[in-house]
C-alpha atoms as a PDB file:
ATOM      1  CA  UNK A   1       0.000   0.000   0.000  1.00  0.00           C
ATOM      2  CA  UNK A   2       1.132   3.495  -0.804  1.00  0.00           C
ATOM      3  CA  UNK A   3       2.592   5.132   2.615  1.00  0.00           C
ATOM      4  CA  UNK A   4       0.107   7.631   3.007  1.00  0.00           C
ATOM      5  CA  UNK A   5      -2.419   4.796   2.716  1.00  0.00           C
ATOM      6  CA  UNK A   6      -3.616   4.649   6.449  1.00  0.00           C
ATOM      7  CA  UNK A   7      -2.451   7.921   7.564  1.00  0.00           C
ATOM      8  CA  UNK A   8      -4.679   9.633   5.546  1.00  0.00           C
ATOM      9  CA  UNK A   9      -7.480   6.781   6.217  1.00  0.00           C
ATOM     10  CA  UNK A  10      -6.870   7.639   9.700  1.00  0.00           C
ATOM     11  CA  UNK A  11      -6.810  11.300   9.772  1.00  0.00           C
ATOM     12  CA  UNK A  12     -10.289  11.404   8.024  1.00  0.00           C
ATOM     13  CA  UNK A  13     -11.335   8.218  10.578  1.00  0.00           C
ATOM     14  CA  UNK A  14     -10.579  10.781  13.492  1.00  0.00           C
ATOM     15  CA  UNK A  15     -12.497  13.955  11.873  1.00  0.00           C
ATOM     16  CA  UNK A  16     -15.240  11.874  11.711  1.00  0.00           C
ATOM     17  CA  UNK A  17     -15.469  10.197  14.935  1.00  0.00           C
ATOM     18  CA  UNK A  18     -14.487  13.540  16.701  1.00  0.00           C
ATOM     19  CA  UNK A  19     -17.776  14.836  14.528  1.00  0.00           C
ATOM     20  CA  UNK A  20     -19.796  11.872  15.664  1.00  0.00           C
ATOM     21  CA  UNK A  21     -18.527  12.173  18.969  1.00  0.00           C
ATOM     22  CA  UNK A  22     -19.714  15.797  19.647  1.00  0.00           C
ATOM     23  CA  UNK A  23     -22.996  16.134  17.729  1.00  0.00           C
ATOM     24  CA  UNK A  24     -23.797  12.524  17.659  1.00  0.00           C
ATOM     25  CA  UNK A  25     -24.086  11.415  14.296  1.00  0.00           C
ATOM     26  CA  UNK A  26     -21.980  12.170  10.803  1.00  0.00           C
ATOM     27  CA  UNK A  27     -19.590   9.364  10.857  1.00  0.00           C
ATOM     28  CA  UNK A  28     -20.582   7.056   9.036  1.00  0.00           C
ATOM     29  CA  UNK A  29     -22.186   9.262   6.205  1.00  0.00           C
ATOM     30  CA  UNK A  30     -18.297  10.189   6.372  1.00  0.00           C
ATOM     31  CA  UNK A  31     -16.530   7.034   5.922  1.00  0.00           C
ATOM     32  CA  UNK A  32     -18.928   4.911   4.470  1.00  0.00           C
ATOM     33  CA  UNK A  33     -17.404   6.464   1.046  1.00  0.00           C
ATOM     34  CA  UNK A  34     -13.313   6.540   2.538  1.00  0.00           C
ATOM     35  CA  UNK A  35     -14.393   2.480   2.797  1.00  0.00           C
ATOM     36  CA  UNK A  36     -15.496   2.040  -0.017  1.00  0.00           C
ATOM     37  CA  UNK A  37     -12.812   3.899  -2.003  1.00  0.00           C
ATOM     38  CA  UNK A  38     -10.203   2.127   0.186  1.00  0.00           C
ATOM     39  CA  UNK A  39     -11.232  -0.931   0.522  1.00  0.00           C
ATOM     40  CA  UNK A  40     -14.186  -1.497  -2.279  1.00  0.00           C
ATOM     41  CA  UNK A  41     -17.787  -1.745  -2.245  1.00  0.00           C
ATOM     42  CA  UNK A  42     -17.125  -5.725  -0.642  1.00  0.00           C
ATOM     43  CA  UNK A  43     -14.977  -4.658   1.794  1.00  0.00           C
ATOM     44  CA  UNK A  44     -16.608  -1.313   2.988  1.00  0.00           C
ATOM     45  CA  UNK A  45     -19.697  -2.809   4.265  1.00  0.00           C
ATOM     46  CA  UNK A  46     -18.046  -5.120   7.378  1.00  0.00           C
ATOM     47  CA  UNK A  47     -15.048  -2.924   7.902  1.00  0.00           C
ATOM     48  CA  UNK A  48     -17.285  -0.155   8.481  1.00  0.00           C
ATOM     49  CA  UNK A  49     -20.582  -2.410  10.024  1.00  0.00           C
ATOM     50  CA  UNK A  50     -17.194  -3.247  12.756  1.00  0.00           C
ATOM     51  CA  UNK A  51     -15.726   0.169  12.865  1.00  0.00           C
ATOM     52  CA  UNK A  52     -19.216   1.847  13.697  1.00  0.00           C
ATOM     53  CA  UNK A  53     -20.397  -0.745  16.470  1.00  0.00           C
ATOM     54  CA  UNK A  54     -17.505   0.048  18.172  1.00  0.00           C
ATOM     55  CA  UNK A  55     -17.438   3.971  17.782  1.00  0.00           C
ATOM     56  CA  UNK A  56     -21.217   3.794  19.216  1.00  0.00           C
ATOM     57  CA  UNK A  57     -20.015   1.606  22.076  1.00  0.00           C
ATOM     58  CA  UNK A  58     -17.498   4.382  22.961  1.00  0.00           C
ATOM     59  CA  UNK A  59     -19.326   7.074  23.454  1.00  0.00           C
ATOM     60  CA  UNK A  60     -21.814   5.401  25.144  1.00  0.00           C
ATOM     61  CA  UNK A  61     -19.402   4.187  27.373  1.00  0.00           C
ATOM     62  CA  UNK A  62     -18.124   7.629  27.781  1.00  0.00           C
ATOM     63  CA  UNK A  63     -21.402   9.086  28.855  1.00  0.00           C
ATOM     64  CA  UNK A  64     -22.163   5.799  30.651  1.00  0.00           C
ATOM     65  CA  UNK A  65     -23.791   7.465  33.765  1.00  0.00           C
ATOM     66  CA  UNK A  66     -25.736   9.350  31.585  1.00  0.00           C
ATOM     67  CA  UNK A  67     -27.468   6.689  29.581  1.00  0.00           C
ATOM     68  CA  UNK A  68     -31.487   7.278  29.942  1.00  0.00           C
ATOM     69  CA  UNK A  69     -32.221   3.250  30.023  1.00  0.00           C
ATOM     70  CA  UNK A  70     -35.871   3.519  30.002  1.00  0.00           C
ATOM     71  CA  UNK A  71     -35.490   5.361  26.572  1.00  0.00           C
ATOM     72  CA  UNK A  72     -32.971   2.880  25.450  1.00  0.00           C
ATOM     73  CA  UNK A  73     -34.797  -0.169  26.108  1.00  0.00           C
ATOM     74  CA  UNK A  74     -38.182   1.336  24.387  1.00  0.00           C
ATOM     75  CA  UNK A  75     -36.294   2.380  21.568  1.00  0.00           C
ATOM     76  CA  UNK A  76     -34.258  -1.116  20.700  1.00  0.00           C
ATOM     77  CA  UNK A  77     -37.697  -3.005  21.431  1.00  0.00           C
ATOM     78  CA  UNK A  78     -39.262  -1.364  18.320  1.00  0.00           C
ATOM     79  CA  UNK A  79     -36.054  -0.839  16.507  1.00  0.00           C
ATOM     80  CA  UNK A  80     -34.113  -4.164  16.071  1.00  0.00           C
ATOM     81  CA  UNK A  81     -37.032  -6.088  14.799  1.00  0.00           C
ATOM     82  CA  UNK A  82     -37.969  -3.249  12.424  1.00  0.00           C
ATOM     83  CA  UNK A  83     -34.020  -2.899  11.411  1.00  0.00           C
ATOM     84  CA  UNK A  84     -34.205  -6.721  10.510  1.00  0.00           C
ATOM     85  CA  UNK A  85     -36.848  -6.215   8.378  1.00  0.00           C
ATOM     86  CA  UNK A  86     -35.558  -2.853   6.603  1.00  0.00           C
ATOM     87  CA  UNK A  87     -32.632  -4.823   6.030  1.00  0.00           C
ATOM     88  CA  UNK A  88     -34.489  -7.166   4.215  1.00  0.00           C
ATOM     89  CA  UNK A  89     -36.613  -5.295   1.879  1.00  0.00           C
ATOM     90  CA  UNK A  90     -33.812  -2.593   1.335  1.00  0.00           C
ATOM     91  CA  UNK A  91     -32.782  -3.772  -2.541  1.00  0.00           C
ATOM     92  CA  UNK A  92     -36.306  -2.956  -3.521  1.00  0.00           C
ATOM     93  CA  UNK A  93     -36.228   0.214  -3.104  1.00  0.00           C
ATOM     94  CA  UNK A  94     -34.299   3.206  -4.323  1.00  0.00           C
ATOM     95  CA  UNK A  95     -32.325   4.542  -1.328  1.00  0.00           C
ATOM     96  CA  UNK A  96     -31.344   8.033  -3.168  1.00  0.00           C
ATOM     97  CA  UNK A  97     -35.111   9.270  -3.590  1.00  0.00           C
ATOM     98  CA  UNK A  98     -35.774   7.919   0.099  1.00  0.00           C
ATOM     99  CA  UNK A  99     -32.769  10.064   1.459  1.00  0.00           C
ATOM    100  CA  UNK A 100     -33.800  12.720  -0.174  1.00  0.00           C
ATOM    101  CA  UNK A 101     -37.598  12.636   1.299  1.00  0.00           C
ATOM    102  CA  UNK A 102     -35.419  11.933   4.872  1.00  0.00           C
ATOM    103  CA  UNK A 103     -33.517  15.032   3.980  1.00  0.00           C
ATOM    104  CA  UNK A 104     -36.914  17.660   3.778  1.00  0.00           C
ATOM    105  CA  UNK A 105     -37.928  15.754   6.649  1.00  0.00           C
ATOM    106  CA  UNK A 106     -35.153  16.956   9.260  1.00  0.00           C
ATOM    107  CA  UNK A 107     -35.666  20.263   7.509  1.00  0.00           C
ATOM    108  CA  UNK A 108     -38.842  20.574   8.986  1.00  0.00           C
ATOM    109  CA  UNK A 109     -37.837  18.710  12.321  1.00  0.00           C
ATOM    110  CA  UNK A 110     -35.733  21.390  12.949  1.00  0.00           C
ATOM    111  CA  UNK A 111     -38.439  24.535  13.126  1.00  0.00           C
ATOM    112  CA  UNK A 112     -40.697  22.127  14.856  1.00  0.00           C
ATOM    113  CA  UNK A 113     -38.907  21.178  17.380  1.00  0.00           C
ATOM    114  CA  UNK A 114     -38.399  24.901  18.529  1.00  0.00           C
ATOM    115  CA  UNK A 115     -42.619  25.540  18.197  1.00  0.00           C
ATOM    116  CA  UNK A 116     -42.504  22.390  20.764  1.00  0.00           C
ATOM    117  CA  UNK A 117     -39.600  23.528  22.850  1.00  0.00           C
ATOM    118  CA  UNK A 118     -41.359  27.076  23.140  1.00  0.00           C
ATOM    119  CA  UNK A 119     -44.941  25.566  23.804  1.00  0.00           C
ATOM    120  CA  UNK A 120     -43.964  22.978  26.108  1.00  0.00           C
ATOM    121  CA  UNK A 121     -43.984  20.171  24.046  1.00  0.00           C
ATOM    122  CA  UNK A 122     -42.038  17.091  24.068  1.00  0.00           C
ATOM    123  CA  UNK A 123     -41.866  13.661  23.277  1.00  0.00           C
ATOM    124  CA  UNK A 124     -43.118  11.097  25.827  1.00  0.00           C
ATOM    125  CA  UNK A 125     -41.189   8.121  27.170  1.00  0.00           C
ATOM    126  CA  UNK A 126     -43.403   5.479  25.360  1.00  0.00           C
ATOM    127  CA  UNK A 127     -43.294   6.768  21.985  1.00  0.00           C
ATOM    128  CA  UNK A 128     -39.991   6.285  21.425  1.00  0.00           C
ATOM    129  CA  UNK A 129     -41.192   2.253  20.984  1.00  0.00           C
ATOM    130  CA  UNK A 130     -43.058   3.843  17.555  1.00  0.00           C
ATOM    131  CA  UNK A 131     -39.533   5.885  16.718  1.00  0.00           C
ATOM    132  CA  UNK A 132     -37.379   2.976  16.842  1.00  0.00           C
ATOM    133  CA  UNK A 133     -39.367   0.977  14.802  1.00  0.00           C
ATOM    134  CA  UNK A 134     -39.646   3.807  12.094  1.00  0.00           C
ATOM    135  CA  UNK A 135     -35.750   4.454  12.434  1.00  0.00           C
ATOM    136  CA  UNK A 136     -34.914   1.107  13.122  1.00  0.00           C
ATOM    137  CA  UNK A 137     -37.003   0.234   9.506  1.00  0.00           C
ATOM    138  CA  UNK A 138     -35.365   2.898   7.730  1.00  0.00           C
ATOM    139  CA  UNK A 139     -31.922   2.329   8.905  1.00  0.00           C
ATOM    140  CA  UNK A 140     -31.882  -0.887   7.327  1.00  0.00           C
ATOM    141  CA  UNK A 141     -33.412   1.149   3.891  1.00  0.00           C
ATOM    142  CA  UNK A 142     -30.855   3.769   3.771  1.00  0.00           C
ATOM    143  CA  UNK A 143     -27.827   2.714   6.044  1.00  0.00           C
ATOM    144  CA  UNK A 144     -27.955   5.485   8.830  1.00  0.00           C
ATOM    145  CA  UNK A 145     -30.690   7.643  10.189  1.00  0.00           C
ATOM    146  CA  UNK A 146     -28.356   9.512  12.729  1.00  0.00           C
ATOM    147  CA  UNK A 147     -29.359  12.758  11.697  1.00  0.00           C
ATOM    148  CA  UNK A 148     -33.227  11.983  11.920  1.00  0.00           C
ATOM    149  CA  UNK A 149     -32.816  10.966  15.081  1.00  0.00           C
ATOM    150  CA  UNK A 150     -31.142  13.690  16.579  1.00  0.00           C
ATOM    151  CA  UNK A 151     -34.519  16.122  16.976  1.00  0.00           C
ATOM    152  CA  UNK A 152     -36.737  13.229  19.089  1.00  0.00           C
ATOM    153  CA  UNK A 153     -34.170  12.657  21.265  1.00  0.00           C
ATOM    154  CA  UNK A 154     -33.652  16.174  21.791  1.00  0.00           C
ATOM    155  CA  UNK A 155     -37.452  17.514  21.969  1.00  0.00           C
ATOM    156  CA  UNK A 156     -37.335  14.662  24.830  1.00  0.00           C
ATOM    157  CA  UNK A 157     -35.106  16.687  26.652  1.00  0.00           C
ATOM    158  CA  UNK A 158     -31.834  14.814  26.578  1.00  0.00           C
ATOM    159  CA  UNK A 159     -28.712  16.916  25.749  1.00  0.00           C
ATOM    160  CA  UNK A 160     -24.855  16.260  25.759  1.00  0.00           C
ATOM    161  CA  UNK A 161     -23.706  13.217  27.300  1.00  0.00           C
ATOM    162  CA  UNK A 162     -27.444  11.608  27.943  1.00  0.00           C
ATOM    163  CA  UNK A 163     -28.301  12.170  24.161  1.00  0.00           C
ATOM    164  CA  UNK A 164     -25.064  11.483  22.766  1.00  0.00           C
ATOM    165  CA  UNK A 165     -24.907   7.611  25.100  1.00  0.00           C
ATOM    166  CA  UNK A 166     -28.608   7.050  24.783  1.00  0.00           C
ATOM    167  CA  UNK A 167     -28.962   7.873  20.824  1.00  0.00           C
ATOM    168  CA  UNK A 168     -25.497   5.613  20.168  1.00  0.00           C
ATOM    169  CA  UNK A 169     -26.409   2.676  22.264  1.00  0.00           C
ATOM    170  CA  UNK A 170     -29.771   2.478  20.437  1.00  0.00           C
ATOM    171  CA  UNK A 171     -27.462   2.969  17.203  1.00  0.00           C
ATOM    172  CA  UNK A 172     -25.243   0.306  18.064  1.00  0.00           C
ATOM    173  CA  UNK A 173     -27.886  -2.300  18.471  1.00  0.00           C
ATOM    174  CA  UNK A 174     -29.641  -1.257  15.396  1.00  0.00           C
ATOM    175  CA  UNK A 175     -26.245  -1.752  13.313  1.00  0.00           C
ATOM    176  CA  UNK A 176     -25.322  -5.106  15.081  1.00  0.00           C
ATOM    177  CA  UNK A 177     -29.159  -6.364  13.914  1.00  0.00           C
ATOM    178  CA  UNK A 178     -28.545  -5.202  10.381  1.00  0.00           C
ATOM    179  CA  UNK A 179     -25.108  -6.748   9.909  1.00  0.00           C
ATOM    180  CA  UNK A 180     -26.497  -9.721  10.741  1.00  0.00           C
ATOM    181  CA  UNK A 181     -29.234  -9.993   8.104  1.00  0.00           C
ATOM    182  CA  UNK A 182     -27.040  -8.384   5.523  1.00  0.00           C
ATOM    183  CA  UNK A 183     -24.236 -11.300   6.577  1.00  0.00           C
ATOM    184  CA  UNK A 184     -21.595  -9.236   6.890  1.00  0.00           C
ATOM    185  CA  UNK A 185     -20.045 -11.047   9.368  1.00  0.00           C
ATOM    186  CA  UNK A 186     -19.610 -13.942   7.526  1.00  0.00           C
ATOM    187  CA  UNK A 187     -17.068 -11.663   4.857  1.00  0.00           C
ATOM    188  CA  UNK A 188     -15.302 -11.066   7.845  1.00  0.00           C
ATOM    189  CA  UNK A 189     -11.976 -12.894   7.511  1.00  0.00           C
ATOM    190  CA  UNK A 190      -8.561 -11.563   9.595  1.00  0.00           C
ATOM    191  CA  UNK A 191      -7.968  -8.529   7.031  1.00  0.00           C
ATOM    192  CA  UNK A 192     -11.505  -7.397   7.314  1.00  0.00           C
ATOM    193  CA  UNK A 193     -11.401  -7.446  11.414  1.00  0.00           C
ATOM    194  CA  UNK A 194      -7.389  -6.141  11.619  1.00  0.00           C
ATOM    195  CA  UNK A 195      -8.937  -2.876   9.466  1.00  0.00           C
ATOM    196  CA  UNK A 196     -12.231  -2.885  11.179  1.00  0.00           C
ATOM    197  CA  UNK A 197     -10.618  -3.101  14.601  1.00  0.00           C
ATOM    198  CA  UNK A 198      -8.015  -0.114  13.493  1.00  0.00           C
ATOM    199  CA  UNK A 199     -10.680   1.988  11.999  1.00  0.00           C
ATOM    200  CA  UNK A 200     -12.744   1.325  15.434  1.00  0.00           C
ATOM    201  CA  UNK A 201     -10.224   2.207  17.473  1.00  0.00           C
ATOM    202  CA  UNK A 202      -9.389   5.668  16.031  1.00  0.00           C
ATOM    203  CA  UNK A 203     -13.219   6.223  16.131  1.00  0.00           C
ATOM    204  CA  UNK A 204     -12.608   5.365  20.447  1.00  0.00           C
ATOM    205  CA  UNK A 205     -10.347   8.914  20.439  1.00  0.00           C
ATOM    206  CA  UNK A 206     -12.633  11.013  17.624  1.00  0.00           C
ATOM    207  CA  UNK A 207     -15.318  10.242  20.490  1.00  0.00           C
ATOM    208  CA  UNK A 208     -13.114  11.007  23.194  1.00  0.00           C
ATOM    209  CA  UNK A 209     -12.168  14.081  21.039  1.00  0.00           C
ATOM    210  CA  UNK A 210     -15.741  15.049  20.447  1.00  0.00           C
ATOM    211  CA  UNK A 211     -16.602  14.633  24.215  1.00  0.00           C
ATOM    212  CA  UNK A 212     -14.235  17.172  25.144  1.00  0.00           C
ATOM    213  CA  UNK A 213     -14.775  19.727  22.383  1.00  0.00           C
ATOM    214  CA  UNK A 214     -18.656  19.480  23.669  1.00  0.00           C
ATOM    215  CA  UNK A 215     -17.997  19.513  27.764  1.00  0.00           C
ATOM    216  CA  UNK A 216     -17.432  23.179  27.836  1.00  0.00           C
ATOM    217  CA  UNK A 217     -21.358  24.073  26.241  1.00  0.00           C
ATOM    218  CA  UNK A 218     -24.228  24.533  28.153  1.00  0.00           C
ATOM    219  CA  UNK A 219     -27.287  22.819  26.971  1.00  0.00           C
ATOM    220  CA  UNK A 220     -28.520  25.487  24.576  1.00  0.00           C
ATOM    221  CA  UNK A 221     -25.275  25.699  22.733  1.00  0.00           C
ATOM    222  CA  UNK A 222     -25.194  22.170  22.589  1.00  0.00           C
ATOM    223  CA  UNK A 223     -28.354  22.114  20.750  1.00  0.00           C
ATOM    224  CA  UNK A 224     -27.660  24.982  18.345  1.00  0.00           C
ATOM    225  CA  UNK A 225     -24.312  22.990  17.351  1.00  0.00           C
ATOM    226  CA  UNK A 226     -26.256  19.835  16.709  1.00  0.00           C
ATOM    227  CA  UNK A 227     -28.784  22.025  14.770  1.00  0.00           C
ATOM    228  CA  UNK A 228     -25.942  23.269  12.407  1.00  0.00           C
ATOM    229  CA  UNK A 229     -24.573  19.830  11.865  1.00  0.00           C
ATOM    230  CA  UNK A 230     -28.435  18.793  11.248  1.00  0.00           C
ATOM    231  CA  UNK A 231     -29.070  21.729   8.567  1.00  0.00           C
ATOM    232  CA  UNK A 232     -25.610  20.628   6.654  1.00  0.00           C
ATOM    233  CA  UNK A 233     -26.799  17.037   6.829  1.00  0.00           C
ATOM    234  CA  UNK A 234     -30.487  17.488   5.687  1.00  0.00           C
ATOM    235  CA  UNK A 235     -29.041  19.389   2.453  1.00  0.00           C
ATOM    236  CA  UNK A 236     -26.504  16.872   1.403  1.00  0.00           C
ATOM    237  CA  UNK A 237     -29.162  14.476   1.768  1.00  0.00           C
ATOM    238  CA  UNK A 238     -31.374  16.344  -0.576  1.00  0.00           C
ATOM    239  CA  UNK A 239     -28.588  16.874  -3.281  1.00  0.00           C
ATOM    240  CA  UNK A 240     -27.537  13.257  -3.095  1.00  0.00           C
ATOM    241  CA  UNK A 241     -24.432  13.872  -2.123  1.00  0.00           C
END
C-alpha cells in the first residue's frame, strides 16, 4: 500500500469520529465512502458495520452514567425487529429518492422542534417504541438515520452526554441487527477485522475528542451545534451527495 495509505485513512477516521462524537451522528455518512474507495464496495460494508459498532459503544461508554435506560430499552424493542426487516426489503427500493424525502424531513424537524420547545412540548417516554421501529425500519433502507434521530431525542429533553450515550447505544444495536441480516459477518476474515478493529479504534479517540470539544457548552449551545450539523446534513441528503 502506498505510505500515506492509512495515515490519511486515519486522519479522516478521526475527523469523523471527533464529529460523531460531539454532535452525535456524521460518521458514518463520512466514511462509508473513505471504505469504499479504500477498501471497495465488498470490503466497505463489514469494515465499516465493525468500525461503527464500536465507535457507538465508545461514546456510550463515555457518557455511561448518563445513559437514559428507560429510553434505550423502548427504543431497541421497536427498533431491532424493524431494522431486521428494513434490512431485508432494502434492494427494492431506491435509497437516493428515500434520502432525499429523509432530507426535507429533518428540515422541517428542525423549526418544529423549537414551536414544541417554546410551547412545552415534548416527546413522551413510550413513543420512542413507535420511533425505533420507524428508524430502526429505515436504517436498514438507507444505512444510517443519525441525523433523523437527533430532533426526538432532543425535543425529549436529553442533551450532551445523555443524548449522545442514549442515541449511540440504540445505534449500536440497530447496526449489530442489520449486519447480521445483511451477513456481513460472515465476509469477515482476519484482514476485514485487523482494518475494522483499526478503523474502530481511532473512532474510540474522535469520540473522546468530540466529548471534550462538547464539555465546555451549556445545553442550549449544545443544541444549536447539533442544529448546524443537522441543517448541513439534511441538504446533502437532498442533493444526493
Amino acid at each position: 500500500m502506498d505510505m500515506l495509505f492509512w495515515p490519511v485513512i486515519l486522519l479522516l477516521t478521526m475527523i469523523a469520529g471527533t464529529i460523531g462524537g460531539a454532535v452525535g451522528f456524521g460518521s458514518a455518512v463520512i466514511l462509508l465512502p473513505v471504505c469504499t474507495f479504500a477498501f471497495g464496495p465488498v470490503g466497505a460494508v463489514p469494515i465499516l458495520t465493525l468500525a461503527a459498532l464500536i465507535g457507538n459503544l465508545s461514546r456510550a461508554c463515555f457518557s455511561w452514567s448518563e445513559i437514559n435506560w428507560p429510553v434505550v430499552g423502548l427504543y431497541c424493542l421497536g427498533a431491532v425487529p424493524m431494522a431486521a426487516l428494513g434490512a431485508m426489503v432494502f434492494v427494492s427500493l431506491d435509497p437516493e429518492t428515500v434520502q432525499r424525502v429523509l432530507g426535507l424531513f429533518i428540515l422541517a424537524m428542525l423549526p418544529l422542534r423549537r414551536w414544541s420547545e417554546r410551547h412545552g412540548i415534548k416527546p413522551r417516554r413510550w413513543q420512542f417504541l413507535p420511533l425505533g421501529a420507524g428508524m430502526g425500519f429505515l436504517s436498514g433502507v438507507v444505512g444510517t438515520v443519525g441525523p433523523i434521530n437527533a430532533p426526538f431525542f432532543l425535543a425529549y429533553g436529553l442533551v450532551k452526554g445523555a443524548y449522545l450515550a442514549t442515541e449511540a447505544l440504540g445505534a449500536a444495536a440497530v447496526h449489530l441487527t442489520k449486519s447480521g441480516v445483511y451477513g456481513s459477518f460472515a465476509a469477515i476474515d482476519l484482514s476485514v477485522l485487523t482494518y475494522g478493529l483499526v478503523i474502530g479504534a481511532t473512532l474510540i479517540f474522535g469520540s473522546w475528542a468530540g466529548k471534550r470539544l462538547i464539555a465546555g457548552l451549556d445545553a442550549k449551545q449544545f443544541v444549536g451545534v447539533v442544529e448546524v450539523f443537522l441543517l448541513i446534513a439534511a441538504l446533502l441528503m437532498i442533493i444526493g451527495l
